[in-house]
Protein backbone atom coordinates (compact mmCIF):
# COMPACT_ATOMS: atom_id res chain seq x y z
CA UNK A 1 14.91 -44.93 69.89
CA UNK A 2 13.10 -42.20 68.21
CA UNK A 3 16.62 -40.91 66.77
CA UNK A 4 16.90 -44.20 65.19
CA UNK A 5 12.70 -44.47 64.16
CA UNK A 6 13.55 -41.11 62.57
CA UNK A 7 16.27 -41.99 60.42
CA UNK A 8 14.47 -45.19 59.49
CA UNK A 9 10.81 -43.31 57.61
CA UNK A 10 12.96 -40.65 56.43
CA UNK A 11 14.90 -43.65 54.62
CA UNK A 12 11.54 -45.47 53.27
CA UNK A 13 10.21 -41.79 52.22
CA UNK A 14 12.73 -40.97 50.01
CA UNK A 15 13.56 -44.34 48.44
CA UNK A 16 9.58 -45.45 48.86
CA UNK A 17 10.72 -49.10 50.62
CA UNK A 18 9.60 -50.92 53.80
CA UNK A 19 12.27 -51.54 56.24
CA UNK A 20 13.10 -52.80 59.44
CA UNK A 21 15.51 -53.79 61.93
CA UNK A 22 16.21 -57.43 63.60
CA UNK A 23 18.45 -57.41 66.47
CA UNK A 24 20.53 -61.02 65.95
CA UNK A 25 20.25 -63.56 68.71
CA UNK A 26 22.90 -66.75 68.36
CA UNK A 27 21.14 -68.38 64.52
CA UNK A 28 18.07 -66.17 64.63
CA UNK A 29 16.74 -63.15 64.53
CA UNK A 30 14.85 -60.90 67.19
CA UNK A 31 12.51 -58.35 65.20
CA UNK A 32 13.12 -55.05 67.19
CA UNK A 33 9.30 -54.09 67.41
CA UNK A 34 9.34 -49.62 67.00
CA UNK A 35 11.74 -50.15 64.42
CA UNK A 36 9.53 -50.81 61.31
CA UNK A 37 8.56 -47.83 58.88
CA UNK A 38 7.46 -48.03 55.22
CA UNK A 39 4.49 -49.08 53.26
CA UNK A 40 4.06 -53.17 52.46
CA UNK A 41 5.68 -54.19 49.25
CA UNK A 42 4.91 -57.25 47.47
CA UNK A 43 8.66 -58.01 46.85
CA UNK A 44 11.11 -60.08 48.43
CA UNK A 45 12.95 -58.82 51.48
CA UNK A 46 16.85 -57.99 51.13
CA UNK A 47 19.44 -57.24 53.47
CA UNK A 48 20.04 -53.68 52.87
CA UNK A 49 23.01 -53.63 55.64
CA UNK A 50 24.41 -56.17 58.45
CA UNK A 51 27.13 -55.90 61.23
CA UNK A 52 27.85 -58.53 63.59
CA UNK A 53 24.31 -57.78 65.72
CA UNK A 54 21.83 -56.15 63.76
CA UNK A 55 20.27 -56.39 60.58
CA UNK A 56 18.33 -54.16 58.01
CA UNK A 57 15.98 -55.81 56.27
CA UNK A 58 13.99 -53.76 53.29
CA UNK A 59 11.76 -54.56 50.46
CA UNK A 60 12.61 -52.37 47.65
CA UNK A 61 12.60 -52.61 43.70
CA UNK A 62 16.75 -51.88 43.87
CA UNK A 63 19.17 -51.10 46.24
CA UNK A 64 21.90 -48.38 45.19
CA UNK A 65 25.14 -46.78 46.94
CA UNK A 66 23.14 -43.86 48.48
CA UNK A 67 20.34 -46.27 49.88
CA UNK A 68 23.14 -48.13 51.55
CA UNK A 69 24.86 -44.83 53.39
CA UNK A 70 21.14 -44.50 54.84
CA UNK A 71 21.07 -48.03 55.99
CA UNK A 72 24.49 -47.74 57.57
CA UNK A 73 23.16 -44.33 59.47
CA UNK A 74 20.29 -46.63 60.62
CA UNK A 75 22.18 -49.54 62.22
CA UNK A 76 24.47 -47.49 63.75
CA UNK A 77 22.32 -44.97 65.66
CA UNK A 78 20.64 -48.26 66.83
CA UNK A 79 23.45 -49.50 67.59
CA UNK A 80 24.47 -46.40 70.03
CA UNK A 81 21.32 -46.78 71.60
CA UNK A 82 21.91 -50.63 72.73
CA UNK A 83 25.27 -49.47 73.20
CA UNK A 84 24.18 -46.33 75.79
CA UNK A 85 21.48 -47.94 77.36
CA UNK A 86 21.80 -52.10 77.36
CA UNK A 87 25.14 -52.44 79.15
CA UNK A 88 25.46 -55.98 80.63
CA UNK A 89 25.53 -56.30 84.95
């Protein structure tokens, strides 16, 4: 997943947030463990983007459009990556 770890710091660099990923599993939620990048925030985590099976969680002042088109490029190289190398048996 380094693609994906990649995409993720360059994301908290420029827009100085913690973030990470949480793969979902029927009600909860299954913290993916490399996926994690950023410096601890005393704010309140948000939901910077969610599909169906993955969430981004980050902990930011604001969230604008441009932080968004990141988070999307995040969930779906992980996304490819579960997709590529997870199929069922």
């Amino acid at each position: 997943m380094s693609d994906c770890e990649k995409i993720l710091k360059q994301l908290c660099q420029q827009f100085q947030c913690k973030a990470w990923v949480c793969e979902k599993v029927g009600r909860r939620m299954s913290y993916l463990a490399p996926l994690k990048a950023g410096e601890e925030r005393y704010s309140e985590p948000m939901v910077l983007f969610e599909d169906d099976r993955f969430v981004l969680f980050v902990q930011c002042d604001q969230i604008n459009e441009e932080m968004k088109s990141w988070g999307w490029k995040v969930v779906d190289c992980v996304r490819r990556h579960f997709d590529e190398n997870y199929q069922p048996s």
